[in-house]
Structure formats: C-alpha cells, structure tokens
C-alpha atoms as a PDB file:
ATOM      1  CA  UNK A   1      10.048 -76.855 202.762  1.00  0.00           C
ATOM      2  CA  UNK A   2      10.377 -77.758 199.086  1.00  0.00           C
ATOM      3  CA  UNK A   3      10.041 -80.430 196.419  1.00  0.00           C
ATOM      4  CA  UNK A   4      12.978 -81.719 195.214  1.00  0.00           C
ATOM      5  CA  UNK A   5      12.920 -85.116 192.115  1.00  0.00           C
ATOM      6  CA  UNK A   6      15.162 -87.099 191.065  1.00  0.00           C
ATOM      7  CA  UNK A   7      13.525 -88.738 187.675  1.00  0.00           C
ATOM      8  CA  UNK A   8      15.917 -90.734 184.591  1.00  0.00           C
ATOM      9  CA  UNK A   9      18.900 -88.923 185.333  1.00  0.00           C
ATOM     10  CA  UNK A  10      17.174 -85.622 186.368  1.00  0.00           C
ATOM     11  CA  UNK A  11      17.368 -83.687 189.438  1.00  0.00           C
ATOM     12  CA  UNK A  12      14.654 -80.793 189.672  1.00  0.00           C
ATOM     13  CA  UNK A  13      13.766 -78.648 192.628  1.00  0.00           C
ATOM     14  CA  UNK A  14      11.594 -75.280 193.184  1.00  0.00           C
ATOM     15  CA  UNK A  15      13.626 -72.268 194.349  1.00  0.00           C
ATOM     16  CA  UNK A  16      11.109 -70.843 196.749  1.00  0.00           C
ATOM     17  CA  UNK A  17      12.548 -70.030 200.431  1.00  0.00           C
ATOM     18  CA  UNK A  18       9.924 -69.809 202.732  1.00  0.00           C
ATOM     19  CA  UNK A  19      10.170 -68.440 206.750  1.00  0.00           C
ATOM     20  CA  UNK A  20       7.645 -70.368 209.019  1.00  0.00           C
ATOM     21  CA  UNK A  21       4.447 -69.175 206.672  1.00  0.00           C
ATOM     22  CA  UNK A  22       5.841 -66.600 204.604  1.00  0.00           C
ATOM     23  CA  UNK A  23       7.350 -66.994 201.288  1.00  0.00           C
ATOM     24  CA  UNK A  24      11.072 -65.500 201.731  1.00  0.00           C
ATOM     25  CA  UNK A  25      13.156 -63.347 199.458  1.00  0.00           C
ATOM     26  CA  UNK A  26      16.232 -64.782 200.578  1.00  0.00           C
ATOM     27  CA  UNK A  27      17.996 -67.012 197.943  1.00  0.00           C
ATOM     28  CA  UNK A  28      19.404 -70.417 199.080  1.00  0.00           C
ATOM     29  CA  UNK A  29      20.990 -73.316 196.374  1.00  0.00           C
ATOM     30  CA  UNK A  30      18.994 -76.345 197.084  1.00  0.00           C
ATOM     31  CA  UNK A  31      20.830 -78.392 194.850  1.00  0.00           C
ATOM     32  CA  UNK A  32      24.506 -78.752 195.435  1.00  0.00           C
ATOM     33  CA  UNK A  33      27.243 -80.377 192.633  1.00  0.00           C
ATOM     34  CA  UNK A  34      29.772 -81.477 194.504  1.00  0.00           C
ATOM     35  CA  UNK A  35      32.151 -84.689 193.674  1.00  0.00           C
ATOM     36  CA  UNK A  36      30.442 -85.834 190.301  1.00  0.00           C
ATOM     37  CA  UNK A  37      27.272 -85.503 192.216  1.00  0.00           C
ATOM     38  CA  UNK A  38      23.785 -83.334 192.570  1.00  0.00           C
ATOM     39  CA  UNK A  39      22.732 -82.966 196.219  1.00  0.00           C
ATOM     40  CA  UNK A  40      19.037 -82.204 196.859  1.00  0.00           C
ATOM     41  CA  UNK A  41      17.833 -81.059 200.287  1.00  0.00           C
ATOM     42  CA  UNK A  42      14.647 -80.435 201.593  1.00  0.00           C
ATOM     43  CA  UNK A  43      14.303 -78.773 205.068  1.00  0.00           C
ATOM     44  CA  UNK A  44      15.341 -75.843 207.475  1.00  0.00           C
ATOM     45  CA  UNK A  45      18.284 -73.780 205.567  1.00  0.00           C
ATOM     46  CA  UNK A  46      20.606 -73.755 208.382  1.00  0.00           C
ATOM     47  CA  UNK A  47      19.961 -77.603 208.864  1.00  0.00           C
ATOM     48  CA  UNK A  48      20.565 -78.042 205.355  1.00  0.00           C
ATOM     49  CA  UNK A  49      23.807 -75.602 205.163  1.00  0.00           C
ATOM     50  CA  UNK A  50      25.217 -77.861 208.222  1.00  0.00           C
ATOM     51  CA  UNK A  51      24.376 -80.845 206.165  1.00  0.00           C
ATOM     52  CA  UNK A  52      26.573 -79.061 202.976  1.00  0.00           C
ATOM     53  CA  UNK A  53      29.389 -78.554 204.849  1.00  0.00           C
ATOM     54  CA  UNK A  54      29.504 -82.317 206.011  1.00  0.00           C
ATOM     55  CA  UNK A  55      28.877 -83.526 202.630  1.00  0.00           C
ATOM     56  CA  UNK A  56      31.720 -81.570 201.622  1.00  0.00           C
ATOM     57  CA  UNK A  57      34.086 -83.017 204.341  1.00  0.00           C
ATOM     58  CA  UNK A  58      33.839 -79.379 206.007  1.00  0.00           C
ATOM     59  CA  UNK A  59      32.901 -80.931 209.144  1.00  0.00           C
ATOM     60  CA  UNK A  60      32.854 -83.792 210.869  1.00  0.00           C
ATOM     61  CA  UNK A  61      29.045 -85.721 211.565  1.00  0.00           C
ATOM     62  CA  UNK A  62      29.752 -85.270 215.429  1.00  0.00           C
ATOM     63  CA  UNK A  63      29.171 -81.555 214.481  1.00  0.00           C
ATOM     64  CA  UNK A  64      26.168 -81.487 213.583  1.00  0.00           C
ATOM     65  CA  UNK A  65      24.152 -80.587 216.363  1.00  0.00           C
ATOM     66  CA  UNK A  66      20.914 -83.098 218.189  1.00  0.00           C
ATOM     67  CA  UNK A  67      18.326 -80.925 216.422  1.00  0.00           C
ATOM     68  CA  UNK A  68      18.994 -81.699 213.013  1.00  0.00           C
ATOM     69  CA  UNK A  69      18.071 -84.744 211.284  1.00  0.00           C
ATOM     70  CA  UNK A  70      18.102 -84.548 207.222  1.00  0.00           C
ATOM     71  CA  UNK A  71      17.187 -86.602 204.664  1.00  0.00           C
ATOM     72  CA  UNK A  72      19.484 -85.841 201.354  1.00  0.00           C
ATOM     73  CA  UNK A  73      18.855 -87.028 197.684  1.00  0.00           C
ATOM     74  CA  UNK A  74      21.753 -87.589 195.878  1.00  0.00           C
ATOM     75  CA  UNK A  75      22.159 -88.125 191.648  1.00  0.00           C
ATOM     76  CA  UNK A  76      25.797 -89.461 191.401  1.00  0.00           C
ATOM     77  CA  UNK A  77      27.299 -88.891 187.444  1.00  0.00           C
ATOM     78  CA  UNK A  78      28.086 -92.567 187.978  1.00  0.00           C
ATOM     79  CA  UNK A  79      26.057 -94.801 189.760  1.00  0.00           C
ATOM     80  CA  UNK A  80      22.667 -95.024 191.075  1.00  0.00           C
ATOM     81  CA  UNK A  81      20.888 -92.127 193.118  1.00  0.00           C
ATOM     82  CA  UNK A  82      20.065 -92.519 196.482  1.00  0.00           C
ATOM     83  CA  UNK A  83      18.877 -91.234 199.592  1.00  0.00           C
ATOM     84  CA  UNK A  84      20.458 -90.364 203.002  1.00  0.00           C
ATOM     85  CA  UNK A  85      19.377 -89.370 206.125  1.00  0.00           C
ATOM     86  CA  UNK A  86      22.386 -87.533 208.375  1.00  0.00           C
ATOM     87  CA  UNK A  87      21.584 -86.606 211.603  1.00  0.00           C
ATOM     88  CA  UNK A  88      24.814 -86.240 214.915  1.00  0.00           C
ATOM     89  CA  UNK A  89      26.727 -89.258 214.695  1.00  0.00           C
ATOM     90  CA  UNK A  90      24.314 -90.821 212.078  1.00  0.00           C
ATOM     91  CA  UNK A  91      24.633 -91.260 208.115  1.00  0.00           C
ATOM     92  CA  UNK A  92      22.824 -93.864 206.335  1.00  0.00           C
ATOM     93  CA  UNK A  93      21.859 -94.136 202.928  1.00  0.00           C
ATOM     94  CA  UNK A  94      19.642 -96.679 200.147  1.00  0.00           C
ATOM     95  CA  UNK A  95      19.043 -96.933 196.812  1.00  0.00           C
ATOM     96  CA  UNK A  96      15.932 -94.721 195.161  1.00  0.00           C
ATOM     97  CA  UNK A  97      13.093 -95.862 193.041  1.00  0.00           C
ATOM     98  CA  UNK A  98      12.974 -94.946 189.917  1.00  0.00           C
ATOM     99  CA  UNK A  99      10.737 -92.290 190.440  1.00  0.00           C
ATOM    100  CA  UNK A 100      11.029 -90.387 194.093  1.00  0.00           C
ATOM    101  CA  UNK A 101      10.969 -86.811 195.422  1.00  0.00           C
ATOM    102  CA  UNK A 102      11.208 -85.573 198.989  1.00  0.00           C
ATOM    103  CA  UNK A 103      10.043 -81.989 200.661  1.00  0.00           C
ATOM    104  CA  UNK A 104       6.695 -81.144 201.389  1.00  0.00           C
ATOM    105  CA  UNK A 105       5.608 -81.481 197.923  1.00  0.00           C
ATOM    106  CA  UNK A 106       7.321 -84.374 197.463  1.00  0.00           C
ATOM    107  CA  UNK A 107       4.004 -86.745 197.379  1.00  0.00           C
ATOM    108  CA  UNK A 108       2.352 -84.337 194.362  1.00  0.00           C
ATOM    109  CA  UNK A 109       5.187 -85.076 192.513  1.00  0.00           C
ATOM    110  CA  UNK A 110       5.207 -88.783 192.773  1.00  0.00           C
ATOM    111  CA  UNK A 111       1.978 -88.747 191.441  1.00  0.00           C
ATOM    112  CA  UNK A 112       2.800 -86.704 188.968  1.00  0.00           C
ATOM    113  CA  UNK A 113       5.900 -88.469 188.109  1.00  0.00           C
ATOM    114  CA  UNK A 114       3.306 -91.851 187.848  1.00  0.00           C
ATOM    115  CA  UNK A 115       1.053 -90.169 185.593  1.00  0.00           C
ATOM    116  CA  UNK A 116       3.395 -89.373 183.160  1.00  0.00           C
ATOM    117  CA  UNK A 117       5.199 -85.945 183.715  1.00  0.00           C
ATOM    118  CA  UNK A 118       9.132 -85.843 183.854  1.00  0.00           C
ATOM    119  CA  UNK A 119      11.140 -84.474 187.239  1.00  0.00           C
ATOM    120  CA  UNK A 120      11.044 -80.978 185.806  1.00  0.00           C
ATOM    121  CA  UNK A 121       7.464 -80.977 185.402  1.00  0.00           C
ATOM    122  CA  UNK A 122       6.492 -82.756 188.279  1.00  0.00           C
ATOM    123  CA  UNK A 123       8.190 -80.036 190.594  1.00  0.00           C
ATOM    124  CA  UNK A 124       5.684 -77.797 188.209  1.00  0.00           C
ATOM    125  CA  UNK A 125       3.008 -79.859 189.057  1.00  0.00           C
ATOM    126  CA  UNK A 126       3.945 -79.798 193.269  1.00  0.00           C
ATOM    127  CA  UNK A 127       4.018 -75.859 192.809  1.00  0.00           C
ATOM    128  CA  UNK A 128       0.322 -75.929 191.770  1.00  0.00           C
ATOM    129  CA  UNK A 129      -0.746 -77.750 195.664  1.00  0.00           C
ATOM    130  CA  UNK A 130       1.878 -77.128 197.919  1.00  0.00           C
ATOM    131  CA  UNK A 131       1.963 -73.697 199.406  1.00  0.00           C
ATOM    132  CA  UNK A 132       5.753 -74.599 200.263  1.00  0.00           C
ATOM    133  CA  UNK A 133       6.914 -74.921 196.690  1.00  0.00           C
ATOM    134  CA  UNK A 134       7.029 -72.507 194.629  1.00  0.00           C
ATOM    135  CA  UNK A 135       9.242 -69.704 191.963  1.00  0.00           C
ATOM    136  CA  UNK A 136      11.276 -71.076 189.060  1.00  0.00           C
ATOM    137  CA  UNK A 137      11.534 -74.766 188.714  1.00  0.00           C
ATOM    138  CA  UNK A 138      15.233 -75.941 188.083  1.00  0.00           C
ATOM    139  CA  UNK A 139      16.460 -79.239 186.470  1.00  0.00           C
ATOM    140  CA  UNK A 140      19.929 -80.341 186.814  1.00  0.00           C
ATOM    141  CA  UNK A 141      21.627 -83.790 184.816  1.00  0.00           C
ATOM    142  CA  UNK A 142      24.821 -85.084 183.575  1.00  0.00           C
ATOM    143  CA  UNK A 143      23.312 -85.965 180.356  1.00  0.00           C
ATOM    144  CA  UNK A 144      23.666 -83.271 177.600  1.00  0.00           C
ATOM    145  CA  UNK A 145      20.813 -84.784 175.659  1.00  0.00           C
ATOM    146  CA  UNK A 146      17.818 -83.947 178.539  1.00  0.00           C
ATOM    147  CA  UNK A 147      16.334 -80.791 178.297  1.00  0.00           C
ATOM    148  CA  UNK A 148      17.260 -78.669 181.717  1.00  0.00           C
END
C-alpha cells in the first residue's frame, strides 16, 4: 500500500512499491496531474494504472474489471479536494476534511496531521509505523508559496 495526504493545498505521498511483503524496486507515479488536478492512489499498481487510464478518459468505467474497487484522492487547482471510490460501473465521489490521507498509513498520518505536522511531514511520520510506506516523501501543490 501507501500513504498518500492531502493537507492546505498539499498533496504528499511515499514512493515505496511494495510486492505482497517485500519492498519493490519497481518505480510507479502515485500521484498523477492531470486536468488542473493531483490524483493520489493508494492500492494494487495494476488496479491503480486501470483507475489512471479512466481518469484520463482512456477507458470507459465498464472496463474496469469486478476485482477492482479504488478509492482516489483528488486536489483540484480550483475547487475543493475530494475523494472517489471507482470500481466497474461505479464512480462516486465527496468532499474531504480538512485534514485526510488514505493507504495503509493513512491513519498515522491523520494523527500526525492533528498534532501539528503538515502533509509532507505527516507521510514522514506514516514511514516511521507502517512497514508499507516508505523511500522519499513527495509533496505536490498549485501554490508557489508552500514548500514541496
């Protein structure tokens, strides 16, 4: 899994790629800019490549197959982030907290988003307890004024 946070305008995620229980080499984008708008996913990498490719308008949400359900954070440039959850046939999405993170990590990094710590930091924090998370934390915004 992962730990991706969405956090005033912030987007950060890990970059660690795990296999079943071993960390991974392999290098897969968890955050996608597409549209005026970061994509974070959390979850299997072909799931989430699948998922891409219908945010993208590559395919069509009958494609995507029974097995894969998805839940998606998304940081528009305008506009308020939110969550979706895509699965065959299915899209729905909702408004986000103010503070709110997904992946397996994601409930380190709500705390650590409550006590104090910024998105960037609280995917720091995740990488610290969650065996899942882990490499270079990323941060990703529209504002030039945030540190990335």
């Amino acid at each position: 899994m992962t730990t991706i946070v969405v956090k005033d305008g912030v987007m950060a995620c890990d970059s660690q790629v795990t296999s079943g229980d071993m960390r991974s080499d392999f290098k897969f984008e968890k955050v996608m800019l597409y549209d005026d708008c970061y994509y974070g996913f959390a979850g299997d990498c072909h799931n989430i490549s699948l998922v891409k490719g219908y945010v993208r308008g590559d395919i069509d949400i009958e494609q995507i197959p029974e097995s894969v359900s998805l839940t998606v954070v998304a940081m528009p440039k305008r506009g308020k982030p939110f969550e979706m959850t895509i699965r065959k046939g299915f899209a729905t999405s909702m408004p986000l907290p103010a503070n709110y993170a997904i992946g397996s990590g994601g409930d380190y990094a709500i705390v650590a988003m409550h006590c104090g710590k910024d998105a960037l930091d609280a995917v720091k924090v995740a990488k610290h307890f969650d065996i899942f998370t882990g490499g270079n934390a990323k941060a990703y915004t529209f504002n030039e004024k945030v540190k990335k």
